[in-house]
N, C-alpha and C. Protein backbone atom coordinates (compact mmCIF):
# COMPACT_ATOMS: atom_id res chain seq x y z
N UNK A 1 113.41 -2.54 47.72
CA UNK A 1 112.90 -3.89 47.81
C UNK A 1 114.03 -4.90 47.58
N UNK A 2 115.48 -4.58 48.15
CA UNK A 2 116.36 -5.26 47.97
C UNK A 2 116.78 -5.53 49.31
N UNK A 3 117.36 -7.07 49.38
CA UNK A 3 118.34 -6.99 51.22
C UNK A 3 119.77 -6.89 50.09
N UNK A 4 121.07 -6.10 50.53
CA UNK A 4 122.04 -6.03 50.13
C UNK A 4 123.11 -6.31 51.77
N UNK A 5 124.31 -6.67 51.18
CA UNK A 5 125.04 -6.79 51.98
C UNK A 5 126.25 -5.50 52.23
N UNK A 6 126.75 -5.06 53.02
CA UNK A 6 127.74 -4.07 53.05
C UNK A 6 128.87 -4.36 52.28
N UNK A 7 129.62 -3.38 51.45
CA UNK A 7 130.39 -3.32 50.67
C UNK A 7 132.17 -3.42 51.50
N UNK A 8 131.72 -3.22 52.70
CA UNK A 8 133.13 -3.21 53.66
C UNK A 8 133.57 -4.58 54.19
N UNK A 9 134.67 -4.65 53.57
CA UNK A 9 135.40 -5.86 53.36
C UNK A 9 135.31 -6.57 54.83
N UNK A 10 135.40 -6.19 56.10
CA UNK A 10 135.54 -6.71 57.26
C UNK A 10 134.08 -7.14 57.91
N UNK A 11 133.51 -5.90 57.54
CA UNK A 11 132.03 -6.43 57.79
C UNK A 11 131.23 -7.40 56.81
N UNK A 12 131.74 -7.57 55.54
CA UNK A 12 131.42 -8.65 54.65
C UNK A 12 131.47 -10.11 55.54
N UNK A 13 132.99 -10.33 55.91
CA UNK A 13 133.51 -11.10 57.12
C UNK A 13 132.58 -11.70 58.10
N UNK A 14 132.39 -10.91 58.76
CA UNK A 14 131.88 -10.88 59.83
C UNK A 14 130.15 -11.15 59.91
N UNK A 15 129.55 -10.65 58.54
CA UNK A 15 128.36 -10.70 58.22
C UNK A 15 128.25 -12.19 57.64
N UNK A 16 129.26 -12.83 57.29
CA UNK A 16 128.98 -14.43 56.74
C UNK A 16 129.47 -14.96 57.83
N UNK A 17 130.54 -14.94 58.09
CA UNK A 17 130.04 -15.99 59.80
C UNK A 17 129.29 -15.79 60.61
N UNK A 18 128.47 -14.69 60.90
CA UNK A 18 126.88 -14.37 61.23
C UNK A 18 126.13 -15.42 61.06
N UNK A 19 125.91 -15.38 59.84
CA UNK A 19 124.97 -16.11 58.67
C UNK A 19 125.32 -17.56 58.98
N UNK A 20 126.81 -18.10 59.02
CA UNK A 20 127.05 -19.34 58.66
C UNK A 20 127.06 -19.50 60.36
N UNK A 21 127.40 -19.11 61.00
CA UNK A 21 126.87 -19.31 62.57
C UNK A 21 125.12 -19.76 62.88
N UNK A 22 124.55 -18.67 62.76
CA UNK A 22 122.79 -19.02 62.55
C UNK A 22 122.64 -20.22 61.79
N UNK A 23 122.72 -20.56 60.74
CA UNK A 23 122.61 -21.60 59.75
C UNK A 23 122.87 -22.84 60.47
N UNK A 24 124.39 -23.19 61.39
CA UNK A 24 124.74 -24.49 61.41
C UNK A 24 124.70 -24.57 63.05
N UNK A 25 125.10 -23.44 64.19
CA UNK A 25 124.35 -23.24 65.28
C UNK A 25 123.10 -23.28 66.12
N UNK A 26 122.09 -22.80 64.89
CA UNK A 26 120.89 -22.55 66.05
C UNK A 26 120.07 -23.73 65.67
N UNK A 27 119.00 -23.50 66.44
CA UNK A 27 117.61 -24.22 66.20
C UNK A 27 116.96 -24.98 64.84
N UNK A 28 116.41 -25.38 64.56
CA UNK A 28 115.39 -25.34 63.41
C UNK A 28 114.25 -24.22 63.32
N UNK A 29 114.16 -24.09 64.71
CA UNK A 29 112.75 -23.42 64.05
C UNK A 29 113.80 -21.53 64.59
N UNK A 30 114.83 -21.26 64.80
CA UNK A 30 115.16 -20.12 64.83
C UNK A 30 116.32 -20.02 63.10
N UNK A 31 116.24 -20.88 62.37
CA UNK A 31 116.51 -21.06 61.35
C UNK A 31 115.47 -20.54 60.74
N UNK A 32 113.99 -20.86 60.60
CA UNK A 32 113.03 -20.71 59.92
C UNK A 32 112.89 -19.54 60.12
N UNK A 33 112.80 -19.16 61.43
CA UNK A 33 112.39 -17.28 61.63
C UNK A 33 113.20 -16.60 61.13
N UNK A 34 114.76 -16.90 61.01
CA UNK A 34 116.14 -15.92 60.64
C UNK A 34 115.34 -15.92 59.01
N UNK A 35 115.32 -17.33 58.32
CA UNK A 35 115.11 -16.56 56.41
C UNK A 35 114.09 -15.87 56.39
N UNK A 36 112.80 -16.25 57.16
CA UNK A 36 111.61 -15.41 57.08
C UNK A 36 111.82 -14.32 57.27
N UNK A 37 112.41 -13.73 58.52
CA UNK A 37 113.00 -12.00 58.62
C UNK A 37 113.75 -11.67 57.30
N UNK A 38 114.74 -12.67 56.74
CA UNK A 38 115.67 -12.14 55.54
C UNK A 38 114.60 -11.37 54.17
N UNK A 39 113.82 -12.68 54.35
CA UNK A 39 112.71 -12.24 53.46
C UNK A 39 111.65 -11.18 53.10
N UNK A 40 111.27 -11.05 54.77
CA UNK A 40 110.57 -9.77 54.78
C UNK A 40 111.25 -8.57 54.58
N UNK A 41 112.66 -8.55 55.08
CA UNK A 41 113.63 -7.26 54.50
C UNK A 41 113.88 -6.89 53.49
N UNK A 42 113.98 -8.21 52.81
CA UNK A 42 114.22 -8.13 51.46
C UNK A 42 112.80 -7.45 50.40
N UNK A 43 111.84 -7.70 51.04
CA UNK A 43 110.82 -6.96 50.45
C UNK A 43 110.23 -5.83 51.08
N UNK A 44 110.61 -5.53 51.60
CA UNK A 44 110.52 -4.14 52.72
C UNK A 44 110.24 -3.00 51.50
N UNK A 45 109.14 -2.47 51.61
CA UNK A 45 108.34 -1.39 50.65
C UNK A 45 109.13 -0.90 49.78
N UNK A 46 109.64 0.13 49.12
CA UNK A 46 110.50 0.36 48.34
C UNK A 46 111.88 1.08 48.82
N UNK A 47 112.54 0.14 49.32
CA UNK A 47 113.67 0.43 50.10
C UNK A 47 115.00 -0.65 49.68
N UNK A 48 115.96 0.04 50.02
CA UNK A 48 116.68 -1.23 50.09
C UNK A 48 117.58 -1.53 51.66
N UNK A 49 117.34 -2.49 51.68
CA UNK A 49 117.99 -2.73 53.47
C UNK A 49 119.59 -3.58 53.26
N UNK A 50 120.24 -2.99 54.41
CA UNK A 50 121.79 -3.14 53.86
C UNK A 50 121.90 -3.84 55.03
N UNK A 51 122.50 -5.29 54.83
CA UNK A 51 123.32 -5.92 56.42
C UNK A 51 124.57 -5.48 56.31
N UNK A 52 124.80 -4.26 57.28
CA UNK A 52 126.22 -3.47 57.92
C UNK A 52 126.91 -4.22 58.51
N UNK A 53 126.45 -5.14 59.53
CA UNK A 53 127.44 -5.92 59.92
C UNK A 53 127.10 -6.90 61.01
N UNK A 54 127.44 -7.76 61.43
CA UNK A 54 127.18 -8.58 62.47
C UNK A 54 128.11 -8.47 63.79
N UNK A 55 126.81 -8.34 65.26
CA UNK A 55 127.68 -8.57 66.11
C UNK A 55 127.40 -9.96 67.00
N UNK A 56 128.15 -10.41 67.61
CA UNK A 56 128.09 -12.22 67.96
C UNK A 56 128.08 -11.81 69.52
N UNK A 57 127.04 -11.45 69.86
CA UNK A 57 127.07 -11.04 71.60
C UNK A 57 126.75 -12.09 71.92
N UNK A 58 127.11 -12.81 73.19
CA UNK A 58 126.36 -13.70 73.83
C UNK A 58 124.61 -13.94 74.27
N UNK A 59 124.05 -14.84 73.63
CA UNK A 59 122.77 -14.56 74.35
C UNK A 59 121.97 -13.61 73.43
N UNK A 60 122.92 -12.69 72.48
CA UNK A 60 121.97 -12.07 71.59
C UNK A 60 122.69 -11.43 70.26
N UNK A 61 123.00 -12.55 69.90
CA UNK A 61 123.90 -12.25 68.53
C UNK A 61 122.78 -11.16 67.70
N UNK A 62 123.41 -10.16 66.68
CA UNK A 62 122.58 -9.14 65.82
C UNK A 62 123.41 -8.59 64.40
N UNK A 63 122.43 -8.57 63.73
CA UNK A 63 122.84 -8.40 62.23
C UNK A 63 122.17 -6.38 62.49
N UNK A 64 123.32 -5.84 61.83
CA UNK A 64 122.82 -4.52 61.93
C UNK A 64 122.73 -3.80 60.61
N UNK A 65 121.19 -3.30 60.99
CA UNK A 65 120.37 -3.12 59.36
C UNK A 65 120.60 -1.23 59.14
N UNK A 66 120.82 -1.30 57.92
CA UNK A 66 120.39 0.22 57.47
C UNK A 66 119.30 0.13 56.56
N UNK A 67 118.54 0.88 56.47
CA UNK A 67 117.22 1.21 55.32
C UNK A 67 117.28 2.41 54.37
N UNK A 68 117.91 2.14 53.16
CA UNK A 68 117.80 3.49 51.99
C UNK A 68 116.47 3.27 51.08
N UNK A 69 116.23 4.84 50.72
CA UNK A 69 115.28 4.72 50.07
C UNK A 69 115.72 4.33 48.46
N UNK A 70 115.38 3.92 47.51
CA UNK A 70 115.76 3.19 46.57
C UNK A 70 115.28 4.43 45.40
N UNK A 71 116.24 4.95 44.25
CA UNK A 71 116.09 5.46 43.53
C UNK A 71 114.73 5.66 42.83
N UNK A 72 114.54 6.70 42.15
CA UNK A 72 113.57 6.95 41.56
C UNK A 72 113.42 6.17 40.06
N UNK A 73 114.76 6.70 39.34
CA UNK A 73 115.35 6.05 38.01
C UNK A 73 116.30 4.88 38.48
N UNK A 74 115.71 3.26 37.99
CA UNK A 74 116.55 2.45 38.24
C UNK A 74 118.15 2.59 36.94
N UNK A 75 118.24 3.17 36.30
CA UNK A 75 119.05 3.34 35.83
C UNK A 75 120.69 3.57 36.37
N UNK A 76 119.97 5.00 37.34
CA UNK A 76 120.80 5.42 38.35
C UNK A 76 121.07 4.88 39.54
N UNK A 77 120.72 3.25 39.61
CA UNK A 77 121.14 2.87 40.64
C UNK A 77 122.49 2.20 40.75
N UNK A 78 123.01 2.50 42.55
CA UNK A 78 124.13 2.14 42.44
C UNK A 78 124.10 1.66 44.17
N UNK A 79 124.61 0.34 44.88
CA UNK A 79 124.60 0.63 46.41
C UNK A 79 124.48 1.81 47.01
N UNK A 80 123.86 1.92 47.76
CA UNK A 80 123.36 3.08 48.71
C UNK A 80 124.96 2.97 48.89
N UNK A 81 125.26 2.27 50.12
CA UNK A 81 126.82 2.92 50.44
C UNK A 81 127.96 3.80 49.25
N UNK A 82 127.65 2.90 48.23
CA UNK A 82 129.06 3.25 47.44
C UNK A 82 128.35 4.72 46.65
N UNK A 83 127.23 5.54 46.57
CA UNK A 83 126.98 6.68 46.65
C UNK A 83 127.05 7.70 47.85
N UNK A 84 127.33 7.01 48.96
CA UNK A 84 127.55 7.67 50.31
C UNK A 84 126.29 8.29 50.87
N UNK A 85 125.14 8.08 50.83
CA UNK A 85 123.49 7.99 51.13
C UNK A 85 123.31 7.97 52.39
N UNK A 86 122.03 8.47 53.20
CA UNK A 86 122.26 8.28 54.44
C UNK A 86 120.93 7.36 54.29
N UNK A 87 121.29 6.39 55.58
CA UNK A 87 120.02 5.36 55.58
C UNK A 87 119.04 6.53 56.44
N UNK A 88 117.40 6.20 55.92
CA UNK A 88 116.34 7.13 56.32
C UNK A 88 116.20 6.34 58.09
N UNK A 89 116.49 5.20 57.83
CA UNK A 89 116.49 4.00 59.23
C UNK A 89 117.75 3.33 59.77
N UNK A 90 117.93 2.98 60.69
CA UNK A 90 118.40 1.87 61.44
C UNK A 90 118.11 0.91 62.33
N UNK A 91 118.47 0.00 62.30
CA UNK A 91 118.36 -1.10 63.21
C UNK A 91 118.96 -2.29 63.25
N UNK A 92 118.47 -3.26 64.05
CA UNK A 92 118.97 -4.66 64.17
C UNK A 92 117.98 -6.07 63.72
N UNK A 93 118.45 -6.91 63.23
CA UNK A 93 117.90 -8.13 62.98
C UNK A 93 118.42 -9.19 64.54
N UNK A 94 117.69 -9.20 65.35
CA UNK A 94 118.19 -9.87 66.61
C UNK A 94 117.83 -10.81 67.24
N UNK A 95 118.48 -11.68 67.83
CA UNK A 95 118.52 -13.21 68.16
C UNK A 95 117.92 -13.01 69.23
N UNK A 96 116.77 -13.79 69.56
CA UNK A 96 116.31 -14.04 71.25
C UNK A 96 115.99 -14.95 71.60
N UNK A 97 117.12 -15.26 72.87
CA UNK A 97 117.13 -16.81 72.96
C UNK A 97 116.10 -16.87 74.02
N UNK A 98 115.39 -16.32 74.54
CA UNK A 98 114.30 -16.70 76.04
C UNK A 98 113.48 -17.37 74.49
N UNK A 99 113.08 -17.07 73.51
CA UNK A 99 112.06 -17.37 72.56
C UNK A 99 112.66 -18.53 71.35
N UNK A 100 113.69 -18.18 71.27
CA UNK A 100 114.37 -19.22 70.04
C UNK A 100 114.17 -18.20 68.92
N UNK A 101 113.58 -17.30 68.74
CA UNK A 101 113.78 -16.74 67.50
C UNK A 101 114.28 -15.17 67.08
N UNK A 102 114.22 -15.03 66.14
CA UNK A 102 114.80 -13.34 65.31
C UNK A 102 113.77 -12.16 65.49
N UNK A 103 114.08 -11.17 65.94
CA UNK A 103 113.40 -9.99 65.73
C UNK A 103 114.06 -8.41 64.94
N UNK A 104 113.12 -7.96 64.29
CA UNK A 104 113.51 -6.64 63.92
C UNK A 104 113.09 -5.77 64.66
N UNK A 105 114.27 -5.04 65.13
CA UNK A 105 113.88 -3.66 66.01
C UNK A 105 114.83 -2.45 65.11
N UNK A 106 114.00 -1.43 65.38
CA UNK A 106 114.51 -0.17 64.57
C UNK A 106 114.54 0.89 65.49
């Protein structure tokens, strides 16, 4: 029930000018859909969803998601990546411009 960001320095990069692209680039109302998706990821059943990285395609920029399942003992928690975990999922958080807004596909 966490959104986390990737621990890899380039995709850190690349994942905030994502972000700061969407933010000062798009729409208003594809602003509103991008936090609402952030949000729903972020509460995504008991999982934690990792933004791996951003790609800036034309026409369909995408934030690319992994999904770990989230420890049993929060004690023992530590980033999915930096335990080397395999995500149970993948996918994308993705821009569609025929609509103006964000979708999750897995």
């Amino acid at each position: 029930m966490t959104l986390l960001i990737s621990q890899n320095r380039d995709a850190q990069e690349r994942i905030i000018q994502g972000l700061t692209k969407a933010l000062t680039e798009f729409s208003p109302n594809a602003r509103k859909c991008l936090r609402a998706k952030l949000e729903f990821l972020g509460n995504y059943n008991n999982s934690d969803v990792v933004l791996v990285s951003f790609d800036n395609c034309p026409h369909q920029p995408e934030f690319n998601l992994a999904w770990f399942e989230r420890p049993e003992d929060p004690g023992q928690y530590l980033h999915p990546q930096q335990k080397g975990r395999q995500p149970f999922m993948v996918g994308g958080l993705v821009y569609h411009a025929h609509s103006d807004n964000w979708g999750v596909h897995t």
